[in-house]
PDB file of N, CA and C in Angstrom:
ATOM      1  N   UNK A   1       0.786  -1.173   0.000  1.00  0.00           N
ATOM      2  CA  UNK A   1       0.000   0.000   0.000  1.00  0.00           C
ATOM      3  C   UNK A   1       0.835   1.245   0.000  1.00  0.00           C
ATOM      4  N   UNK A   2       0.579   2.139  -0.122  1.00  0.00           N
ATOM      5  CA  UNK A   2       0.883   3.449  -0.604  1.00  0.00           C
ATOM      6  C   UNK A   2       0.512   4.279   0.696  1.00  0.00           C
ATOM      7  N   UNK A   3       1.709   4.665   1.408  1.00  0.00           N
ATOM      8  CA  UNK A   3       1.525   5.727   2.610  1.00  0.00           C
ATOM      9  C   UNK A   3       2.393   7.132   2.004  1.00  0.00           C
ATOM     10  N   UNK A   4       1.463   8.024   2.527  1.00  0.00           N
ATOM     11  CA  UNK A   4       1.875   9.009   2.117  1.00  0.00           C
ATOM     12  C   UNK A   4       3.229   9.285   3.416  1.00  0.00           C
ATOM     13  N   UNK A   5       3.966  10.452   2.799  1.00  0.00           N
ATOM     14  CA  UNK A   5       5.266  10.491   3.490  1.00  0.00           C
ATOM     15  C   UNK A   5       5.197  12.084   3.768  1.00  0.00           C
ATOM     16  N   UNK A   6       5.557  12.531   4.903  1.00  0.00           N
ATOM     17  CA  UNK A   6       5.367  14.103   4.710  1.00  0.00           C
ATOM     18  C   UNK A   6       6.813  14.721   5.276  1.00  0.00           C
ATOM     19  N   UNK A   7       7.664  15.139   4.779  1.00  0.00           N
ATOM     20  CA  UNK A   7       8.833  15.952   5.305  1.00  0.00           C
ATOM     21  C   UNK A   7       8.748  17.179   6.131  1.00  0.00           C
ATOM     22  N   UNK A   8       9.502  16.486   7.070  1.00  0.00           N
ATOM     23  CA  UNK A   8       9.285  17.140   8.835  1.00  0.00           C
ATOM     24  C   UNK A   8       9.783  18.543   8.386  1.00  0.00           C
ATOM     25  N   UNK A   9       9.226  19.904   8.946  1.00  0.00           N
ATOM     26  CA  UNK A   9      10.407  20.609   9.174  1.00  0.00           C
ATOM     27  C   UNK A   9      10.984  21.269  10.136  1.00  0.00           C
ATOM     28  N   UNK A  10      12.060  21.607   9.802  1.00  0.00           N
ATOM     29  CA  UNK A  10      12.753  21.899  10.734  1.00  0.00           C
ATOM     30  C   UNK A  10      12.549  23.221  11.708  1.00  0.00           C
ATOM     31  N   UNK A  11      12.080  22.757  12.976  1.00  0.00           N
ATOM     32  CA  UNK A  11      11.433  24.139  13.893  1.00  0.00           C
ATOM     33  C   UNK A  11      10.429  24.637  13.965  1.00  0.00           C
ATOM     34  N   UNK A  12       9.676  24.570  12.554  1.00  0.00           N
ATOM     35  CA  UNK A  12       8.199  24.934  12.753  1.00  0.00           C
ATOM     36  C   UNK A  12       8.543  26.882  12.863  1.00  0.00           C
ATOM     37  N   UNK A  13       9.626  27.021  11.969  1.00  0.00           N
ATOM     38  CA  UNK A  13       9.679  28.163  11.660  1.00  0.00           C
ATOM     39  C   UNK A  13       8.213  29.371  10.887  1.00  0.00           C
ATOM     40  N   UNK A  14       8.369  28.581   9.667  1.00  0.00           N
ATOM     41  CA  UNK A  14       7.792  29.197   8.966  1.00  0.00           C
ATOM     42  C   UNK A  14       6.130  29.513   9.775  1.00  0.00           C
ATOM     43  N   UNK A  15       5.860  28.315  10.782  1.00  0.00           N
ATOM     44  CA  UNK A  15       4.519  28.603  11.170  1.00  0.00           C
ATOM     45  C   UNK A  15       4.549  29.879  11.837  1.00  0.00           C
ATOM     46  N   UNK A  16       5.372  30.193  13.157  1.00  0.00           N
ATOM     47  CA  UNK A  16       5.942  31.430  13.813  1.00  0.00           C
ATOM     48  C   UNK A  16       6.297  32.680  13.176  1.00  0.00           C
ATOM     49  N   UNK A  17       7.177  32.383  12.052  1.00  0.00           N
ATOM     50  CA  UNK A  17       6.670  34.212  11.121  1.00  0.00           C
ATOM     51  C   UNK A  17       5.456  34.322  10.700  1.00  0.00           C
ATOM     52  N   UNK A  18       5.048  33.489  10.228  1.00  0.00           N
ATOM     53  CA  UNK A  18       3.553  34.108  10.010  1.00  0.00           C
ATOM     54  C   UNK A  18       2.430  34.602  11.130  1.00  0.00           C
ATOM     55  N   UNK A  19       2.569  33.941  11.856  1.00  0.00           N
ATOM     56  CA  UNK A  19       2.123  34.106  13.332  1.00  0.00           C
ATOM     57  C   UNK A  19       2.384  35.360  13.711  1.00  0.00           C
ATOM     58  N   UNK A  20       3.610  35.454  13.406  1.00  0.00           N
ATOM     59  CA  UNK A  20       3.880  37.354  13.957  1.00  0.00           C
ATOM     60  C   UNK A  20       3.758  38.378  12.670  1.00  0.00           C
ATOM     61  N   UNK A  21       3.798  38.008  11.535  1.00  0.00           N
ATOM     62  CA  UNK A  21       3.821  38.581  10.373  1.00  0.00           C
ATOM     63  C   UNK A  21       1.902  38.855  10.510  1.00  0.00           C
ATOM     64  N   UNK A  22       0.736  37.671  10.571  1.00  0.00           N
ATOM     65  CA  UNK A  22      -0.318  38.457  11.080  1.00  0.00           C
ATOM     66  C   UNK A  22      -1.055  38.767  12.120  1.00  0.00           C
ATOM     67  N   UNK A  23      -0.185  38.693  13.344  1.00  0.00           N
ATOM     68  CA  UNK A  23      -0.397  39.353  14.230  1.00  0.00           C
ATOM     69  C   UNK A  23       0.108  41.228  14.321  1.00  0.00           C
ATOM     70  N   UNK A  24       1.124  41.275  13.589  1.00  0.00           N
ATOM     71  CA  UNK A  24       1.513  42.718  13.559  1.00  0.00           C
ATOM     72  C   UNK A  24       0.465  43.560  12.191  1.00  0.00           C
ATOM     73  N   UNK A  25      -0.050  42.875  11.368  1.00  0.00           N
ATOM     74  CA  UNK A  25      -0.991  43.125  10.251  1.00  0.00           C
ATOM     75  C   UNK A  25      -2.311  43.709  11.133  1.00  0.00           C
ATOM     76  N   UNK A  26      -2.511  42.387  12.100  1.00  0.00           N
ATOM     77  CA  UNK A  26      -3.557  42.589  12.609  1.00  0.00           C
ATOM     78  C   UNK A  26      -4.287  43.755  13.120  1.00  0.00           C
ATOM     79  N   UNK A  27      -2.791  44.513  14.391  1.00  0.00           N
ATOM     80  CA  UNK A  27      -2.567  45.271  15.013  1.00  0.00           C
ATOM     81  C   UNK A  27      -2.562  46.335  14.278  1.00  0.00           C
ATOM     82  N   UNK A  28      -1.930  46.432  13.076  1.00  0.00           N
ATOM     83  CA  UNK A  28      -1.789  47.768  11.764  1.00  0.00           C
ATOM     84  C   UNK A  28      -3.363  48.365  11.828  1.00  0.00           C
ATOM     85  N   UNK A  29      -4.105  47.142  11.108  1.00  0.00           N
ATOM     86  CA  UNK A  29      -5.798  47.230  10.481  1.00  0.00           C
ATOM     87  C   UNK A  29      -6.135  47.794  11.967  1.00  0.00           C
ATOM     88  N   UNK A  30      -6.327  47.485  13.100  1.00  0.00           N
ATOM     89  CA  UNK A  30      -6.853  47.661  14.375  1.00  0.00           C
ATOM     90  C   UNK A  30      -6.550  48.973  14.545  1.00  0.00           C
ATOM     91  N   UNK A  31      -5.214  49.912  14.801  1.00  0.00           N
ATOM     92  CA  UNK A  31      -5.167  50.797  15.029  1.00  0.00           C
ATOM     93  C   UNK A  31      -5.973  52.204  14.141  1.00  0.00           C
ATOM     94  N   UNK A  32      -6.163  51.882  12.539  1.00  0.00           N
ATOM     95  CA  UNK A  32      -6.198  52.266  11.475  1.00  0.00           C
ATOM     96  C   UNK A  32      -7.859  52.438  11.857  1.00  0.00           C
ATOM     97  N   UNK A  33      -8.571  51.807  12.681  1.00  0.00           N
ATOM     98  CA  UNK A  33      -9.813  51.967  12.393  1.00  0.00           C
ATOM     99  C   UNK A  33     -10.294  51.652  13.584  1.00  0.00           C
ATOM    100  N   UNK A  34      -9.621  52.272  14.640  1.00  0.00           N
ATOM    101  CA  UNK A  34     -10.279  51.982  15.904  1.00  0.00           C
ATOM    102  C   UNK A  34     -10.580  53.389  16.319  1.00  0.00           C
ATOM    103  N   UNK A  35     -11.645  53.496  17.180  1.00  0.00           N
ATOM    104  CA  UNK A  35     -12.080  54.938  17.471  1.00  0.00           C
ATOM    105  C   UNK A  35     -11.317  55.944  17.938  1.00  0.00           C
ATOM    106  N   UNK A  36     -11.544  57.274  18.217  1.00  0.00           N
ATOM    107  CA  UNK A  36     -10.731  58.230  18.820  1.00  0.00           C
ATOM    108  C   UNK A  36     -10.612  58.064  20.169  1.00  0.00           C
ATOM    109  N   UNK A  37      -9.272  58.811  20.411  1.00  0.00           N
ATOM    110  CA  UNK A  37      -9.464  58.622  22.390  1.00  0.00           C
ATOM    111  C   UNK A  37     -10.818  59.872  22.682  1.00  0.00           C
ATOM    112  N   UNK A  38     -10.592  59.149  24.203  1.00  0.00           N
ATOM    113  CA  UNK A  38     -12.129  60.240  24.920  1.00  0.00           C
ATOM    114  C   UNK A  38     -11.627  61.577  24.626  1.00  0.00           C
ATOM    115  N   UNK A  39     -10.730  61.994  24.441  1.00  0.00           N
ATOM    116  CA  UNK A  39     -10.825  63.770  24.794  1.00  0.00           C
ATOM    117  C   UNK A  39     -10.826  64.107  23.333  1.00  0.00           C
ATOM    118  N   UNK A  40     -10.621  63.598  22.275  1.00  0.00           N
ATOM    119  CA  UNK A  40     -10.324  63.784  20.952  1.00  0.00           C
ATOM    120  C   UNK A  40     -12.400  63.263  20.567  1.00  0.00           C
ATOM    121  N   UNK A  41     -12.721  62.923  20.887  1.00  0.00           N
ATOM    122  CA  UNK A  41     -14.188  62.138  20.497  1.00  0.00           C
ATOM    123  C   UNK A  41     -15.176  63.430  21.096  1.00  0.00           C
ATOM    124  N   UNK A  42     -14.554  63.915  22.492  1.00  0.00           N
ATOM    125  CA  UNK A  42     -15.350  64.739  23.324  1.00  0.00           C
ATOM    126  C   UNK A  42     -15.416  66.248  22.180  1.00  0.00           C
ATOM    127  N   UNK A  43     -14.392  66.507  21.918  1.00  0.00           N
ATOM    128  CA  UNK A  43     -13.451  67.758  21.407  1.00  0.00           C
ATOM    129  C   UNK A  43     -14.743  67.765  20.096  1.00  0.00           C
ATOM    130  N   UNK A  44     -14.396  66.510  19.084  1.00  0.00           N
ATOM    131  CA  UNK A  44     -15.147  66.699  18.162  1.00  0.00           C
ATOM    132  C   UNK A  44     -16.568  66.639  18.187  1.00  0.00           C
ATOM    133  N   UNK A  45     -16.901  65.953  19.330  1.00  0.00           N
ATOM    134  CA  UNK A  45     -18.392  66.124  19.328  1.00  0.00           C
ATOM    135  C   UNK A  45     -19.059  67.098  19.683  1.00  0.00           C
ATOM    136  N   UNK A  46     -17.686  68.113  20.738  1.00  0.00           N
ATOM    137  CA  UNK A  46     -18.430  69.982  21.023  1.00  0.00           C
ATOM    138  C   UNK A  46     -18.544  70.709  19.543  1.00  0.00           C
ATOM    139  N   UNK A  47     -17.567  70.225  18.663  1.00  0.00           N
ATOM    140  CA  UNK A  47     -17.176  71.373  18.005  1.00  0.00           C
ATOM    141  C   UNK A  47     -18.625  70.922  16.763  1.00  0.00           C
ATOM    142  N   UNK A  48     -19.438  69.946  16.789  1.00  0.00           N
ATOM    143  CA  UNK A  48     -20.345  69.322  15.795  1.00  0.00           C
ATOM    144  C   UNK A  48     -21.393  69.893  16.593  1.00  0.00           C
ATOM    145  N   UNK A  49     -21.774  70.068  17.843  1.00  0.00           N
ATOM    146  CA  UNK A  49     -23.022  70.243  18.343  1.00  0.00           C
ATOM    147  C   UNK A  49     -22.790  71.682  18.595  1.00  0.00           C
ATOM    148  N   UNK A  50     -21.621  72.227  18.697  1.00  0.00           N
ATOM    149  CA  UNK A  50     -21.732  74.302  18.637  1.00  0.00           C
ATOM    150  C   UNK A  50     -21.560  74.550  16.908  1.00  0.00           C
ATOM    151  N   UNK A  51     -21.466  73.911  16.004  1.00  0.00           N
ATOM    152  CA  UNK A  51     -22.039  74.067  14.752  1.00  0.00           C
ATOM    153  C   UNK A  51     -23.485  73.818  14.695  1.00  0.00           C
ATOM    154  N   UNK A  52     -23.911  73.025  15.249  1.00  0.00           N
ATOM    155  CA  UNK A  52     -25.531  72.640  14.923  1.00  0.00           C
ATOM    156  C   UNK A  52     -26.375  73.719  15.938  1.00  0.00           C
ATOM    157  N   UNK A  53     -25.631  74.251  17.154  1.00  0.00           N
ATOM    158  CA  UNK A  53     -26.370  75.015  17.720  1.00  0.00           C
ATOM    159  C   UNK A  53     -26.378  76.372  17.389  1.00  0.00           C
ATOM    160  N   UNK A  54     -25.518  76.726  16.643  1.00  0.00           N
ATOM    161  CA  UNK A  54     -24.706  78.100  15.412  1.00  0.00           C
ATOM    162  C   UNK A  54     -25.902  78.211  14.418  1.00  0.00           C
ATOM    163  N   UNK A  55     -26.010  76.922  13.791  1.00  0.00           N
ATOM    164  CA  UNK A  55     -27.098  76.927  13.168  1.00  0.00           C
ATOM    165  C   UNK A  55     -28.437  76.876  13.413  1.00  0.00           C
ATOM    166  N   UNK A  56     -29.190  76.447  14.305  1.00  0.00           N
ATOM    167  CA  UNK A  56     -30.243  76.681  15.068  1.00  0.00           C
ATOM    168  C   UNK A  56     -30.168  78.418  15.403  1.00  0.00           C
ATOM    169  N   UNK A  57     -29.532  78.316  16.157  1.00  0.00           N
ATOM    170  CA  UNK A  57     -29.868  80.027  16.155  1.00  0.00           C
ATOM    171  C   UNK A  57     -29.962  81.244  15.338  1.00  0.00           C
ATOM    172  N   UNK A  58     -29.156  80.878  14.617  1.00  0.00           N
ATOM    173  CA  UNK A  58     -29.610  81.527  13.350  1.00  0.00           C
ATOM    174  C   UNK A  58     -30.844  81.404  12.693  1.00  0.00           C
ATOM    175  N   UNK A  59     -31.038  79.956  12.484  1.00  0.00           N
ATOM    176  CA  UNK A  59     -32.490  79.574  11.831  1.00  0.00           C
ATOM    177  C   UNK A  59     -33.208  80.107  12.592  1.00  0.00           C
ATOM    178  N   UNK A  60     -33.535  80.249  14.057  1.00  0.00           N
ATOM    179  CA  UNK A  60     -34.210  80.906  15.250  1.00  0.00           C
ATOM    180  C   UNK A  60     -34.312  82.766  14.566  1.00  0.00           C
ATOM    181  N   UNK A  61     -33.024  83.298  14.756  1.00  0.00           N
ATOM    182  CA  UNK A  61     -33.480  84.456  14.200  1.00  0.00           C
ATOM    183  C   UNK A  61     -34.016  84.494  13.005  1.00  0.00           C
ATOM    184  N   UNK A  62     -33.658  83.984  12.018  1.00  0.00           N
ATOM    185  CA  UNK A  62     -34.743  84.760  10.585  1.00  0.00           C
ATOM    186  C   UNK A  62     -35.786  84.253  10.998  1.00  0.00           C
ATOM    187  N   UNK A  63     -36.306  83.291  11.069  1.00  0.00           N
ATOM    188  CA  UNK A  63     -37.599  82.837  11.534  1.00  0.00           C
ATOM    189  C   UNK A  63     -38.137  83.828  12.724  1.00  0.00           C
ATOM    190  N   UNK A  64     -38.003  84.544  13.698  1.00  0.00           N
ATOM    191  CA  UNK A  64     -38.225  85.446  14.149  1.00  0.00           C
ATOM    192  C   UNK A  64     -38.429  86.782  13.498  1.00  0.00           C
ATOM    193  N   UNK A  65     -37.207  86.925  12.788  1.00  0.00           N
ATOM    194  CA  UNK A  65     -37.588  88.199  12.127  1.00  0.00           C
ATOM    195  C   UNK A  65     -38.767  88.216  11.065  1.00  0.00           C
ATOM    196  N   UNK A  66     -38.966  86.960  10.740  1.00  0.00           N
ATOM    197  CA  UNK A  66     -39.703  86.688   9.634  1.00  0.00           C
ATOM    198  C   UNK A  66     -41.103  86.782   9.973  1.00  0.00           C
ATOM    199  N   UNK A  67     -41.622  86.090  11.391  1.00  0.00           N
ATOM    200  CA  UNK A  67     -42.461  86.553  11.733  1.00  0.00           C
ATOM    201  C   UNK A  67     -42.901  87.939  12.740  1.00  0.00           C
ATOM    202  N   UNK A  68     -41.705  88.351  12.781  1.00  0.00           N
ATOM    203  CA  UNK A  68     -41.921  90.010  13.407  1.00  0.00           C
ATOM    204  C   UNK A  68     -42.719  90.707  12.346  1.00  0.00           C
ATOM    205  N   UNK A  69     -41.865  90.692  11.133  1.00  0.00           N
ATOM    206  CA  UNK A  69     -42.329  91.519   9.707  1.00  0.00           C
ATOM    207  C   UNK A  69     -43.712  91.025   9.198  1.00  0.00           C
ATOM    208  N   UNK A  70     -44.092  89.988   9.419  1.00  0.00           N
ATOM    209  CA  UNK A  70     -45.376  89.211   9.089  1.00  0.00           C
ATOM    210  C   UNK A  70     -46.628  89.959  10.102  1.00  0.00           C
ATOM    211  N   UNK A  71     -46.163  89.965  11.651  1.00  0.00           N
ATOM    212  CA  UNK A  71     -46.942  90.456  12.462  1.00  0.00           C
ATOM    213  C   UNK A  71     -47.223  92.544  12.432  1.00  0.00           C
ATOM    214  N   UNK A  72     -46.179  92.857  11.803  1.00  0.00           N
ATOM    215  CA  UNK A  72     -46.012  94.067  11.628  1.00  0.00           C
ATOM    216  C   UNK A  72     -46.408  94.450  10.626  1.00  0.00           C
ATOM    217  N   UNK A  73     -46.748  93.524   9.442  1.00  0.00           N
ATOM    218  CA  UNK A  73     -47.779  93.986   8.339  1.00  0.00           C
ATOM    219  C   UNK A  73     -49.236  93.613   8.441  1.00  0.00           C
ATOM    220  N   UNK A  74     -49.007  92.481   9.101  1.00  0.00           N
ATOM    221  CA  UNK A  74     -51.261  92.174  10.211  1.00  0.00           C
ATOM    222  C   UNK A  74     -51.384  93.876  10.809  1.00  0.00           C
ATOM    223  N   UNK A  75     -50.267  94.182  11.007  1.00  0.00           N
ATOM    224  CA  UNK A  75     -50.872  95.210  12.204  1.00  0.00           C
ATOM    225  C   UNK A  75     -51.182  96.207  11.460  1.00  0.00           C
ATOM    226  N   UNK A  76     -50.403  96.982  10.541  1.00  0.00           N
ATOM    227  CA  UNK A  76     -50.324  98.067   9.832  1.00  0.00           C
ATOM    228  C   UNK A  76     -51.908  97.766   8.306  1.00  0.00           C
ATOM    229  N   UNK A  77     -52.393  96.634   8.271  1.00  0.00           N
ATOM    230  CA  UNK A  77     -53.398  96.252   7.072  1.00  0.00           C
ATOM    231  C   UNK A  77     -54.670  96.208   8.137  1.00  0.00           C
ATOM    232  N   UNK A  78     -54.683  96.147   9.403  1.00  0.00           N
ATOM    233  CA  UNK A  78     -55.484  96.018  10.148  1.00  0.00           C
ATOM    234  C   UNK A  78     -55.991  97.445  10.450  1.00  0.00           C
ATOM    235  N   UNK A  79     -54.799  97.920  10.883  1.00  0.00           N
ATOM    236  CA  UNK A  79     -54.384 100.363  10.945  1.00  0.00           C
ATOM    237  C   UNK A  79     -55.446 100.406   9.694  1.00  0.00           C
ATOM    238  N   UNK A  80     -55.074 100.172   8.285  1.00  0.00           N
ATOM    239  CA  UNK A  80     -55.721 100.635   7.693  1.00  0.00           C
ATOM    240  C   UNK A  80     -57.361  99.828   7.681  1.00  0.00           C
ATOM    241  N   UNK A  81     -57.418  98.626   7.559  1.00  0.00           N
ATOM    242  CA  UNK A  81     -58.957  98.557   7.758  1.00  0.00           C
ATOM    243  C   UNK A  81     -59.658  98.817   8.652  1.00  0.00           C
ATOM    244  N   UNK A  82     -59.284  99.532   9.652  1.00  0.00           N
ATOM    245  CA  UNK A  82     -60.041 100.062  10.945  1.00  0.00           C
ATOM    246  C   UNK A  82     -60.456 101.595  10.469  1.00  0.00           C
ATOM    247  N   UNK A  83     -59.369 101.996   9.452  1.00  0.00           N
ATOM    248  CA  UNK A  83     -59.575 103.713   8.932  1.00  0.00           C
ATOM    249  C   UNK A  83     -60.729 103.306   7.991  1.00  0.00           C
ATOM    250  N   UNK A  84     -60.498 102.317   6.769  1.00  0.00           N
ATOM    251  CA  UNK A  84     -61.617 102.266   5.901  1.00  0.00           C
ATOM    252  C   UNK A  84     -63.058 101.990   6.970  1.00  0.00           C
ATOM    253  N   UNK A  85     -63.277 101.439   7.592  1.00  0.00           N
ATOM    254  CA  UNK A  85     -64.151 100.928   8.041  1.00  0.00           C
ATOM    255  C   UNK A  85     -64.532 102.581   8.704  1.00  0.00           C
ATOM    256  N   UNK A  86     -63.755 103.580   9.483  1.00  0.00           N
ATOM    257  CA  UNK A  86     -64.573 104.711  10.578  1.00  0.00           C
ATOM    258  C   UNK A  86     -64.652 105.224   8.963  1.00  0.00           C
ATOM    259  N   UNK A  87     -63.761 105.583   8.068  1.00  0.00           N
ATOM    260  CA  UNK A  87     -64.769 106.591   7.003  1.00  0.00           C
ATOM    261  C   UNK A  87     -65.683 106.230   6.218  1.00  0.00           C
ATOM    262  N   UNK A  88     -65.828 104.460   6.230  1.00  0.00           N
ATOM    263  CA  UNK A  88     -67.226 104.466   5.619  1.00  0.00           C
ATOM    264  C   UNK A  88     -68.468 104.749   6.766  1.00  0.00           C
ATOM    265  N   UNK A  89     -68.272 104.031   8.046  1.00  0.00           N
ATOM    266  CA  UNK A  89     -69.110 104.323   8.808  1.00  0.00           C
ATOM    267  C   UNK A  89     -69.476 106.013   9.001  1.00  0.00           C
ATOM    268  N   UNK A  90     -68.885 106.931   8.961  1.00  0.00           N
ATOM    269  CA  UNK A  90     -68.724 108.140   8.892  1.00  0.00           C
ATOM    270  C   UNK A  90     -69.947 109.020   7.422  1.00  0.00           C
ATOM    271  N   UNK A  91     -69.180 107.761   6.463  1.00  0.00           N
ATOM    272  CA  UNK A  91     -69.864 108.836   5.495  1.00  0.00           C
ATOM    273  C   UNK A  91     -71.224 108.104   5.059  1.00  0.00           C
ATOM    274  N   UNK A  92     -71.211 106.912   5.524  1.00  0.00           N
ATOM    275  CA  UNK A  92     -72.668 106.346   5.899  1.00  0.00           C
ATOM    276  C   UNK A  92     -73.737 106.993   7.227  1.00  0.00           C
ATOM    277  N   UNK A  93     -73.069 107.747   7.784  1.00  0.00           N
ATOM    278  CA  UNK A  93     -73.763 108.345   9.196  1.00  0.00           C
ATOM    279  C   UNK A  93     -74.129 109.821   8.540  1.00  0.00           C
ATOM    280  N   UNK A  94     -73.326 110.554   7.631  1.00  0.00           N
ATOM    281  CA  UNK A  94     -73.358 111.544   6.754  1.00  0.00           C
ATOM    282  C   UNK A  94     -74.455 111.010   5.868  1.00  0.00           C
ATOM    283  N   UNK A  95     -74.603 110.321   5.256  1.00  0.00           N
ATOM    284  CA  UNK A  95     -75.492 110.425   3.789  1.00  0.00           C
ATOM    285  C   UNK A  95     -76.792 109.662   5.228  1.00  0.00           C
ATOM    286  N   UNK A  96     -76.879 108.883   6.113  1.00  0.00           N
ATOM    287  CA  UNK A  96     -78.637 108.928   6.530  1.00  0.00           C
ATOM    288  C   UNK A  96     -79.088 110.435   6.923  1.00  0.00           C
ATOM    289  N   UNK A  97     -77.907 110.741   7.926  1.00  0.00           N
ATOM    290  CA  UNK A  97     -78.072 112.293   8.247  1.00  0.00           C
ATOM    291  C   UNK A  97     -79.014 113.097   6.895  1.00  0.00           C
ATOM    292  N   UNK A  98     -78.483 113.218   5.809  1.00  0.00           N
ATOM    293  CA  UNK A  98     -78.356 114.209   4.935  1.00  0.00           C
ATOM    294  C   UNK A  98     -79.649 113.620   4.502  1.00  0.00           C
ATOM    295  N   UNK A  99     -79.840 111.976   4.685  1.00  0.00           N
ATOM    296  CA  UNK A  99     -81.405 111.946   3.765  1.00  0.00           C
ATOM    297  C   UNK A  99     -82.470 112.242   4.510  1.00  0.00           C
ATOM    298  N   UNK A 100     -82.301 111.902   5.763  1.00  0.00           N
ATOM    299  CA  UNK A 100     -83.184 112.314   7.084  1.00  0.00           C
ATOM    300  C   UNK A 100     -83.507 114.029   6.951  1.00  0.00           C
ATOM    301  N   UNK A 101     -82.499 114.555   6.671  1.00  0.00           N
ATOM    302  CA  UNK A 101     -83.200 116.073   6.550  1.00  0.00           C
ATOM    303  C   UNK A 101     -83.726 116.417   5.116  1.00  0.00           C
ATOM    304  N   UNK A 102     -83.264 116.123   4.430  1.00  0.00           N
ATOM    305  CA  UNK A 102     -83.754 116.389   2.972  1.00  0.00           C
ATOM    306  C   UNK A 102     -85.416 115.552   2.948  1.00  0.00           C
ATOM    307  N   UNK A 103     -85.682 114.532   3.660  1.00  0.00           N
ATOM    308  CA  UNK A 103     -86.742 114.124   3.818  1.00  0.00           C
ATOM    309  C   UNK A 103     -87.902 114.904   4.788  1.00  0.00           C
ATOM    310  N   UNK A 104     -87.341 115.632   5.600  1.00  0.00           N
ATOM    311  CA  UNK A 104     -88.087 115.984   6.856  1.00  0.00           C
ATOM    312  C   UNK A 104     -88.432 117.567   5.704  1.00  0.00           C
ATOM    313  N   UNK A 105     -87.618 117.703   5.352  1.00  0.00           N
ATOM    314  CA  UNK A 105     -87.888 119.141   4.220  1.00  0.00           C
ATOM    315  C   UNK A 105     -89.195 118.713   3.553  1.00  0.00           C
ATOM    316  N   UNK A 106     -88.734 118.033   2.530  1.00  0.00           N
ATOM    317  CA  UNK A 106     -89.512 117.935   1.320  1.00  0.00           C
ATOM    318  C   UNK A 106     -91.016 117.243   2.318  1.00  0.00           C
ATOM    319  N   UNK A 107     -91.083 116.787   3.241  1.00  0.00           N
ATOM    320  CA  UNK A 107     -92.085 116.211   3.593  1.00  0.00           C
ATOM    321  C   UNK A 107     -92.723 115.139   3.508  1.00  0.00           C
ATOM    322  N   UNK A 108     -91.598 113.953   3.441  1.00  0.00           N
ATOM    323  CA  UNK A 108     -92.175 112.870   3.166  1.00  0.00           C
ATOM    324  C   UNK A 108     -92.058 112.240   4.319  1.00  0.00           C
TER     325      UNK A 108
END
């Protein structure tokens, strides 16, 4: 029969560099994509949330101003329909006036 034969080697070298060849690979990829330290994570996460709060406030003011100017033209269209409204009432209180006597004249 036919046994297979396998040549020993010597030390079991080659298994051991590789062993450290990807263990130091390993360690490469790991560092390359492992998170920030705490004060570097902290740092960037102030400087992302005082941008977003930079921006909120801003959006806060025009939107304020936006409805200041909105409320300040209700007010000023309101000024004027309160004027249309006393001079029609006015010149409606004028023309019964005026028919009331022109009637009491003529005698009807």
């Amino acid at each position: 029969m036919y046994e297979p034969q396998y040549e020993e080697e010597s030390g079991g070298g080659g298994f051991v560099i590789g062993l450290l060849c990807g263990a130091a690979l390993g360690a490469a990829v790991g560092l390359m994509f492992a998170p920030k330290a705490g004060s570097e994570l902290r740092q960037t996460l102030y400087d992302t949330t005082g941008d977003i709060r930079k921006k909120a406030s801003d959006a806060y003011g025009q939107a304020s101003q936006t409805v200041n100017d909105v409320v300040s033209k209700g007010r000023e269209a309101l000024d004027r329909g309160r004027q249309a409204f006393d001079t029609a009432r006015e010149k409606a209180s004028q023309a019964a006036e005026s028919y009331g006597s022109s009637r009491s004249t003529t005698g009807l």
